[in-house]
C-alpha atoms as a PDB file:
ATOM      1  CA  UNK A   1      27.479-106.018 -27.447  1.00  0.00           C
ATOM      2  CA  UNK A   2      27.058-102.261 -27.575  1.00  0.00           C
ATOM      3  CA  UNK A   3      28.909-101.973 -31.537  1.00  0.00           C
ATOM      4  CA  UNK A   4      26.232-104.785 -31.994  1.00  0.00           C
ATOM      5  CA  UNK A   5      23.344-102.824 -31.268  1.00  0.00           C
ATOM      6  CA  UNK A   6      24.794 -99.728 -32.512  1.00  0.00           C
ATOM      7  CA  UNK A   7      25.216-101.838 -35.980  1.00  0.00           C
ATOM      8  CA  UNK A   8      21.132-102.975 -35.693  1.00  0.00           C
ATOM      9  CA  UNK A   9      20.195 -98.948 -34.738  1.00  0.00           C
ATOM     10  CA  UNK A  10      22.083 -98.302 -38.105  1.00  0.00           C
ATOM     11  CA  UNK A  11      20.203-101.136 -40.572  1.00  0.00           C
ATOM     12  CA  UNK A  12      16.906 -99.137 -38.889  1.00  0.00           C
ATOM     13  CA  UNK A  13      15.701 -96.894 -41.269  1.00  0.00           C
ATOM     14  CA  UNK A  14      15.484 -93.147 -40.991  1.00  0.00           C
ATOM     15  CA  UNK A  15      11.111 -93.350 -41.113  1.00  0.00           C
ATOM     16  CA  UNK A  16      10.840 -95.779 -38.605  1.00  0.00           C
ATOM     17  CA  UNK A  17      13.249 -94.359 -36.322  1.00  0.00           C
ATOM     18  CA  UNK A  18      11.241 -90.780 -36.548  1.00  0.00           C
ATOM     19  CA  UNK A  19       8.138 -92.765 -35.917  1.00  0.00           C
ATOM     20  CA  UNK A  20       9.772 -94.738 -32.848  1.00  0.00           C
ATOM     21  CA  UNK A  21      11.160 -91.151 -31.636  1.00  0.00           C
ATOM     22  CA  UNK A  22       7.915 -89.368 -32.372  1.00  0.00           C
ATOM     23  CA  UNK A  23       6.061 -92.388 -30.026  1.00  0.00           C
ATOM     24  CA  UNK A  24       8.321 -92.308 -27.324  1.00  0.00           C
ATOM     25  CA  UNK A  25       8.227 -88.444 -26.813  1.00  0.00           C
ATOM     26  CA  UNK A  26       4.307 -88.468 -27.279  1.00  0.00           C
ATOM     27  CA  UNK A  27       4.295 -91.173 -24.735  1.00  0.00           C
ATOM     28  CA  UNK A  28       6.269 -89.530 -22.029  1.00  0.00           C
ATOM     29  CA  UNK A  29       4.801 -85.934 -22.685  1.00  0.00           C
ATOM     30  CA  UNK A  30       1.062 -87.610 -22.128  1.00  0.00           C
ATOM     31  CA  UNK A  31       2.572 -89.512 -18.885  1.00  0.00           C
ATOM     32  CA  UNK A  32       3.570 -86.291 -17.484  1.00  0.00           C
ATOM     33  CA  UNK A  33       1.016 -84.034 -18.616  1.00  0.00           C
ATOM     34  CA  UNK A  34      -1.623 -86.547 -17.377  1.00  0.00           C
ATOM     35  CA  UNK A  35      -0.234 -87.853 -13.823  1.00  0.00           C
ATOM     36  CA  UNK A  36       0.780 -83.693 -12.959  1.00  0.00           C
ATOM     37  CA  UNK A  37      -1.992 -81.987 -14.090  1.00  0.00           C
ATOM     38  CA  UNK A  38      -5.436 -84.366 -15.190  1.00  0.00           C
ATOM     39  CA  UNK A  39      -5.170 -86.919 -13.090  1.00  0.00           C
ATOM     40  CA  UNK A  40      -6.072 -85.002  -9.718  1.00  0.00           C
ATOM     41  CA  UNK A  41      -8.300 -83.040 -11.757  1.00  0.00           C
ATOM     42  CA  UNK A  42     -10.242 -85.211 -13.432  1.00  0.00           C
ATOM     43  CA  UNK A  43     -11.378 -82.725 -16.457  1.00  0.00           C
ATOM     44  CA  UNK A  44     -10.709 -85.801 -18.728  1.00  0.00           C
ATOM     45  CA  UNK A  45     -11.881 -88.798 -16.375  1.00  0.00           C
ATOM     46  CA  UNK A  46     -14.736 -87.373 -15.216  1.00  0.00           C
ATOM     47  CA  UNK A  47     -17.145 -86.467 -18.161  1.00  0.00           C
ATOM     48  CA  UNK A  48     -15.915 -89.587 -20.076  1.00  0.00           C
ATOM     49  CA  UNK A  49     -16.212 -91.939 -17.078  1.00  0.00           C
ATOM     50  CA  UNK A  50     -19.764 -90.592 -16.452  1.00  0.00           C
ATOM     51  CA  UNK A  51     -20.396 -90.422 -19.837  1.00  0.00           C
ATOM     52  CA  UNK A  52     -19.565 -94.391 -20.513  1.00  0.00           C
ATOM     53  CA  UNK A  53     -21.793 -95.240 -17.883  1.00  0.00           C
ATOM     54  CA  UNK A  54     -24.840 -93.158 -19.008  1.00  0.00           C
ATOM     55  CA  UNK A  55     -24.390 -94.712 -22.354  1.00  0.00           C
ATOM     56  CA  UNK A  56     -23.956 -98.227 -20.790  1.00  0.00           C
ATOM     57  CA  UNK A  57     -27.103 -97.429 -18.558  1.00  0.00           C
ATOM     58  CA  UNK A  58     -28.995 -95.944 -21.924  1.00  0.00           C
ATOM     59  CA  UNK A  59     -28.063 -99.246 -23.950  1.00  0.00           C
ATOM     60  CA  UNK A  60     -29.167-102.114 -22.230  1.00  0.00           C
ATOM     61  CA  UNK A  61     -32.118-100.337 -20.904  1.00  0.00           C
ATOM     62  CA  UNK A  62     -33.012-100.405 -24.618  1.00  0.00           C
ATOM     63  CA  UNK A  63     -32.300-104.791 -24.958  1.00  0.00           C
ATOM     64  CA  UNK A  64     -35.396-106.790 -25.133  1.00  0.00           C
ATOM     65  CA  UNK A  65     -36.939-106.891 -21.653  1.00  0.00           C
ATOM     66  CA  UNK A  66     -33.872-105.784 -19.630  1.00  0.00           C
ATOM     67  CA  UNK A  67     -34.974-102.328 -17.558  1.00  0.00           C
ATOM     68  CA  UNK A  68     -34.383-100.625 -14.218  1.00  0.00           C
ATOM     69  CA  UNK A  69     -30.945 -99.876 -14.603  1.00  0.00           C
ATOM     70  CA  UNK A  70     -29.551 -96.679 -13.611  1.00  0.00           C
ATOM     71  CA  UNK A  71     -26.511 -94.738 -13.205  1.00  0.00           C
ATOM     72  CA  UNK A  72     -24.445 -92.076 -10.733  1.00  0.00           C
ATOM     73  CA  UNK A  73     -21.738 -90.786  -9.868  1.00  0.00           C
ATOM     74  CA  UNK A  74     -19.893 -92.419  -6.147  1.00  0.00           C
ATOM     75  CA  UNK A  75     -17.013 -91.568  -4.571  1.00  0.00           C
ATOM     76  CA  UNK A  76     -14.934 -95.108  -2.992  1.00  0.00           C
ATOM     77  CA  UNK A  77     -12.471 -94.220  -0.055  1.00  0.00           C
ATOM     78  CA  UNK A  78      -9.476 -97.036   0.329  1.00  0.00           C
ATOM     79  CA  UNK A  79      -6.485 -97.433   2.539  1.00  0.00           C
ATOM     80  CA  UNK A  80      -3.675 -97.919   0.446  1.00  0.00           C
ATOM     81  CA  UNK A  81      -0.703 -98.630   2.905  1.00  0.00           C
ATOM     82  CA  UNK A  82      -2.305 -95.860   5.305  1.00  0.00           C
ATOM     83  CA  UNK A  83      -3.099 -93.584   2.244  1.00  0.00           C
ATOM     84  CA  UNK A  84      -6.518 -93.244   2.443  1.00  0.00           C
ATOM     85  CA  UNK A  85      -7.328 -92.665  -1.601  1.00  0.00           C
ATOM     86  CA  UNK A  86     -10.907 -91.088  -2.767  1.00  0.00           C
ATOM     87  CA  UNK A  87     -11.935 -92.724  -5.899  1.00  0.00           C
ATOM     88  CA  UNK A  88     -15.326 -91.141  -8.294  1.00  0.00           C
ATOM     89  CA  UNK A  89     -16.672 -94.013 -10.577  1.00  0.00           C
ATOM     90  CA  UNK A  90     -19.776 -94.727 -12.069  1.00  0.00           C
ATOM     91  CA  UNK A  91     -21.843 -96.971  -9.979  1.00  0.00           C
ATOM     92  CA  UNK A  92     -24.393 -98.711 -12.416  1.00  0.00           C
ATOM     93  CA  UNK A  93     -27.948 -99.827 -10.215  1.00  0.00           C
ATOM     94  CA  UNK A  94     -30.142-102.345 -11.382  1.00  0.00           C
ATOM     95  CA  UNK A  95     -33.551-101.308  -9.452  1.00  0.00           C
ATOM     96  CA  UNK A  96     -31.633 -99.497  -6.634  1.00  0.00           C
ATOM     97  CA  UNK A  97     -29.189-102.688  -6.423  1.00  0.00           C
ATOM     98  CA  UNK A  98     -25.658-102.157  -7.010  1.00  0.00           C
ATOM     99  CA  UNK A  99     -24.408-104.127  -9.681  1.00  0.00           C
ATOM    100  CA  UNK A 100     -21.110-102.549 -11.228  1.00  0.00           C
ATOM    101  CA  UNK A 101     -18.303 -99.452 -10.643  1.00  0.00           C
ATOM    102  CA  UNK A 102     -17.208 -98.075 -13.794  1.00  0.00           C
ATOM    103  CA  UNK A 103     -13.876 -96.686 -12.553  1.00  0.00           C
ATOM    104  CA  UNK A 104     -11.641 -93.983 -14.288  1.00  0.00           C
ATOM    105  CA  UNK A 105      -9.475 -96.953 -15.498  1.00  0.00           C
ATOM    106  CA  UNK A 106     -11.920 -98.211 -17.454  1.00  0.00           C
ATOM    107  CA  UNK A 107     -13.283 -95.484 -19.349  1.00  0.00           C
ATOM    108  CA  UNK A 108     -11.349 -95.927 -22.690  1.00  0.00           C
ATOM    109  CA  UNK A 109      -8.881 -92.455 -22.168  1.00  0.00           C
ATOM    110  CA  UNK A 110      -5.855 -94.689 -22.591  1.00  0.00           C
ATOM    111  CA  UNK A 111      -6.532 -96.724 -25.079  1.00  0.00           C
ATOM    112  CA  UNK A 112      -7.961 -93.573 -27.195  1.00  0.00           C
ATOM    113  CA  UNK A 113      -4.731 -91.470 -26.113  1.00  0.00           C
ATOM    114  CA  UNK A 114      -2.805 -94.768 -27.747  1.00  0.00           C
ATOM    115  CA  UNK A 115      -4.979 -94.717 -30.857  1.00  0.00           C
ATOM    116  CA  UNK A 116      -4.549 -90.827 -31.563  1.00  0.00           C
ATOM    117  CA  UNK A 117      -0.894 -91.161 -30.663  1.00  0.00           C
ATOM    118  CA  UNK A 118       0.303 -93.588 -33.017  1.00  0.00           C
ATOM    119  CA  UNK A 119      -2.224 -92.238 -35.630  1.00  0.00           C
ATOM    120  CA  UNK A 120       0.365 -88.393 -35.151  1.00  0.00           C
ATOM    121  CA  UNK A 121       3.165 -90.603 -35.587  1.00  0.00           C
ATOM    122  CA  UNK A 122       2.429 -91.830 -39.122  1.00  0.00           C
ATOM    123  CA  UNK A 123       3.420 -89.480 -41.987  1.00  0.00           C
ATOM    124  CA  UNK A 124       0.149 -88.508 -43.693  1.00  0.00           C
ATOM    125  CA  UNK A 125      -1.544 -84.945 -44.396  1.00  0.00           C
ATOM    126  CA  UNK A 126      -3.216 -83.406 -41.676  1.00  0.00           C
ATOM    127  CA  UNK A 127      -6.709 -83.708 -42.521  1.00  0.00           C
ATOM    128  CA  UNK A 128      -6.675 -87.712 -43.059  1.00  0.00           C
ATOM    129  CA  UNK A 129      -4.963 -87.826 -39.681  1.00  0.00           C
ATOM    130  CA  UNK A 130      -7.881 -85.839 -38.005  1.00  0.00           C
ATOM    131  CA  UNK A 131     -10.518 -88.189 -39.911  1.00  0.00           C
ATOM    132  CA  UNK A 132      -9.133 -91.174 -38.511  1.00  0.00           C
ATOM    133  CA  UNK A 133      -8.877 -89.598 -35.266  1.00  0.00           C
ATOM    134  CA  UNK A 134     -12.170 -88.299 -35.112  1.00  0.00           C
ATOM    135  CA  UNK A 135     -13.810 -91.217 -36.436  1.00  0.00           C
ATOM    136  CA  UNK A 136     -11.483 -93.952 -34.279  1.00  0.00           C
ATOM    137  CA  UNK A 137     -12.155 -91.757 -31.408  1.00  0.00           C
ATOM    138  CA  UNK A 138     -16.111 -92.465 -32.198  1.00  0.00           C
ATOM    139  CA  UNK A 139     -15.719 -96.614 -33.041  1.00  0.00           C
ATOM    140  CA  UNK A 140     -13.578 -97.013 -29.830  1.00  0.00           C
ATOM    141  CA  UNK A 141     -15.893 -95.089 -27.933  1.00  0.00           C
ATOM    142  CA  UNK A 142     -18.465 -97.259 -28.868  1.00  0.00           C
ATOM    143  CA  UNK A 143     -16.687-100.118 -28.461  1.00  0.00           C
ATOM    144  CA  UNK A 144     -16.235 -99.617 -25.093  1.00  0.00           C
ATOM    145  CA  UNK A 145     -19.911 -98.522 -23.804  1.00  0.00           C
ATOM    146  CA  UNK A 146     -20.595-101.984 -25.815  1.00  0.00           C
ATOM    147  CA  UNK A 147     -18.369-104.042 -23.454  1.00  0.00           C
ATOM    148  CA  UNK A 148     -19.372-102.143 -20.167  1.00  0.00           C
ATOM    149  CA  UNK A 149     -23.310-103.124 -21.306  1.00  0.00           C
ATOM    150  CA  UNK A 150     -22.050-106.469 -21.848  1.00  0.00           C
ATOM    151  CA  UNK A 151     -20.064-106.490 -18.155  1.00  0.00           C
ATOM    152  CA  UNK A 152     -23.379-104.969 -16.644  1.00  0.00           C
ATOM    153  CA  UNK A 153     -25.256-107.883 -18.652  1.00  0.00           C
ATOM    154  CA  UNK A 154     -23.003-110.824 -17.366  1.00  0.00           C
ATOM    155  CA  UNK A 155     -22.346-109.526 -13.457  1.00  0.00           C
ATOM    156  CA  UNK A 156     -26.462-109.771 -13.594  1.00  0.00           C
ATOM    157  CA  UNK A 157     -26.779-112.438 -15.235  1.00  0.00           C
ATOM    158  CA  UNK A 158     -24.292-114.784 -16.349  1.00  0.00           C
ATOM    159  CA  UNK A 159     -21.675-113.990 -13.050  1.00  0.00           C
ATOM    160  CA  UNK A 160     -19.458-116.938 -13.653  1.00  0.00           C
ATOM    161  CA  UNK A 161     -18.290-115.465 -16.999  1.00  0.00           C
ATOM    162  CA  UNK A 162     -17.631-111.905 -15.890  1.00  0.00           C
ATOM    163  CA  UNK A 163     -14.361-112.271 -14.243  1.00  0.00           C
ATOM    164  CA  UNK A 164     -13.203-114.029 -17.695  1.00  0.00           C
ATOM    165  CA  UNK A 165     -14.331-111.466 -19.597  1.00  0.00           C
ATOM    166  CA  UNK A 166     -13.325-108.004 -17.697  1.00  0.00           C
ATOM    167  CA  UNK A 167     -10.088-109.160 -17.628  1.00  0.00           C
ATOM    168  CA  UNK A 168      -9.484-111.130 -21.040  1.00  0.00           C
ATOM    169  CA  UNK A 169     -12.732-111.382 -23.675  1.00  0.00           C
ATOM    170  CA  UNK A 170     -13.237-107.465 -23.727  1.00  0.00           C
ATOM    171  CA  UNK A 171      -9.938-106.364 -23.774  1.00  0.00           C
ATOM    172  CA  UNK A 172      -9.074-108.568 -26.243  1.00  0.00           C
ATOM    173  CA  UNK A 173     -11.792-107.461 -28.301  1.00  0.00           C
ATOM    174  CA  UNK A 174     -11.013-103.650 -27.824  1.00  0.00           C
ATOM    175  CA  UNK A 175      -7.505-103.866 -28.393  1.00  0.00           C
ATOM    176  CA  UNK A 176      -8.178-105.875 -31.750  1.00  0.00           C
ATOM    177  CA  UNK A 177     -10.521-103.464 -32.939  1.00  0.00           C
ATOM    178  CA  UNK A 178      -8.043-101.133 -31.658  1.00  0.00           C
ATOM    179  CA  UNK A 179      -5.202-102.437 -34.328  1.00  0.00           C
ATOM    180  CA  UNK A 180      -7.385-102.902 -36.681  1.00  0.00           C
ATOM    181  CA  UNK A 181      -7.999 -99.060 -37.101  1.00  0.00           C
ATOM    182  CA  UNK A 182      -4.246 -98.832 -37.002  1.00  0.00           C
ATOM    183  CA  UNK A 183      -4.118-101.075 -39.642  1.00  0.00           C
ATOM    184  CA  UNK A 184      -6.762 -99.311 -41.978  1.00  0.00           C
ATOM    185  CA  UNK A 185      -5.062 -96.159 -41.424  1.00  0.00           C
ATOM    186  CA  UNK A 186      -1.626 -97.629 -42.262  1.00  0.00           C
ATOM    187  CA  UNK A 187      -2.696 -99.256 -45.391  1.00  0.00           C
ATOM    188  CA  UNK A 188      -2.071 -95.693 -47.679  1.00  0.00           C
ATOM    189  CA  UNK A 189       1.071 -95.092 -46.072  1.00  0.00           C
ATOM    190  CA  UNK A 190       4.653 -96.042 -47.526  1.00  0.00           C
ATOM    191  CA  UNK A 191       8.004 -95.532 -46.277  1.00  0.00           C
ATOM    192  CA  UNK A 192      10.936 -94.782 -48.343  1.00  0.00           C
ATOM    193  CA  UNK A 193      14.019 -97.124 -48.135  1.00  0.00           C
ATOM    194  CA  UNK A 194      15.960 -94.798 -47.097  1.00  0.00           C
ATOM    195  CA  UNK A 195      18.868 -96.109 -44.329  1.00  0.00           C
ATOM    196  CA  UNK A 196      20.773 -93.421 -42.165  1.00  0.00           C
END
């Protein structure tokens, strides 16, 4: 079993193992530089959390006749097998009524940290790399304040679809549009045949 695998490392060739190697050390450098020294301090999560919801708040404030909606900052306290954990979201009010958390999780930081990851990965000059970050960073941004507008919309109005959508409809959509950037970029790029 192990020559077999070793014979299926070998038919792999040299670009895509770089790019494989390149991902996996990007992937556990961001782990650890996140979980030891942003997550607790929330340089990253905060402004971008707060951020999304303003945006959220600003957008469908702006739809037809849909108004009253507001945005802050709250802090949730649980009990997590007698850890008490503090968690800052951004509570989104619909004429002093809660009606949805924006939470950390949900901010788009991972999927953008995905997108920008696999887009250093891909051999191609610096400066197209940096477009395509810069401007994926922007669509998936925007992507994302679209489907918290459209959770705020539904958990108003429509609250027998939201469930279906948080969790499947939304993410669906922003990990499409997610691959489809990847696949734009990619288009340009060519690997050699070149076997190790």
């Amino acid at each position: 079993m192990i020559n077999n695998l070793k014979s299926v490392i070998a038919k792999v060739p040299k670009n895509i193992k770089l790019f494989l190697g390149k991902a996996f050390i990007l992937f556990i450098a961001w782990k650890l530089i996140y979980s030891l020294f942003l997550y607790n301090s929330k340089y990253l999560d905060h402004p971008l959390t707060t951020h999304v919801g303003e945006a959220s708040v600003f957008l469908i404030n702006q739809l037809g006749d849909l108004e009253g909606y507001t945005t802050k900052r709250v802090t949730d306290v649980y009990n997590i097998n007698g850890n008490v954990v503090n968690e800052e979201s951004s509570a989104i009010y619909h004429n002093d009524r809660m009606v949805l958390h924006i939470a950390n999780a949900c901010n788009g930081l991972e999927l953008m940290v995905l997108y920008i990851g696999f887009i250093i990965c891909m051999p191609s000059s610096f400066l197209r790399k940096l477009l395509y970050i810069v401007v994926g960073i922007l669509i998936l941004d925007m992507i994302n304040i679209l489907r918290c507008t459209g959770l705020i919309y539904l958990r108003e109005y429509y609250h027998v679809y939201f469930q279906f959508a948080h969790r499947y409809l939304f993410n669906a959509v922003t990990y499409t549009a997610t691959f489809i950037l990847w696949v734009v970029f990619s288009r340009k790029i060519s690997f050699k045949n070149e076997n190790i």
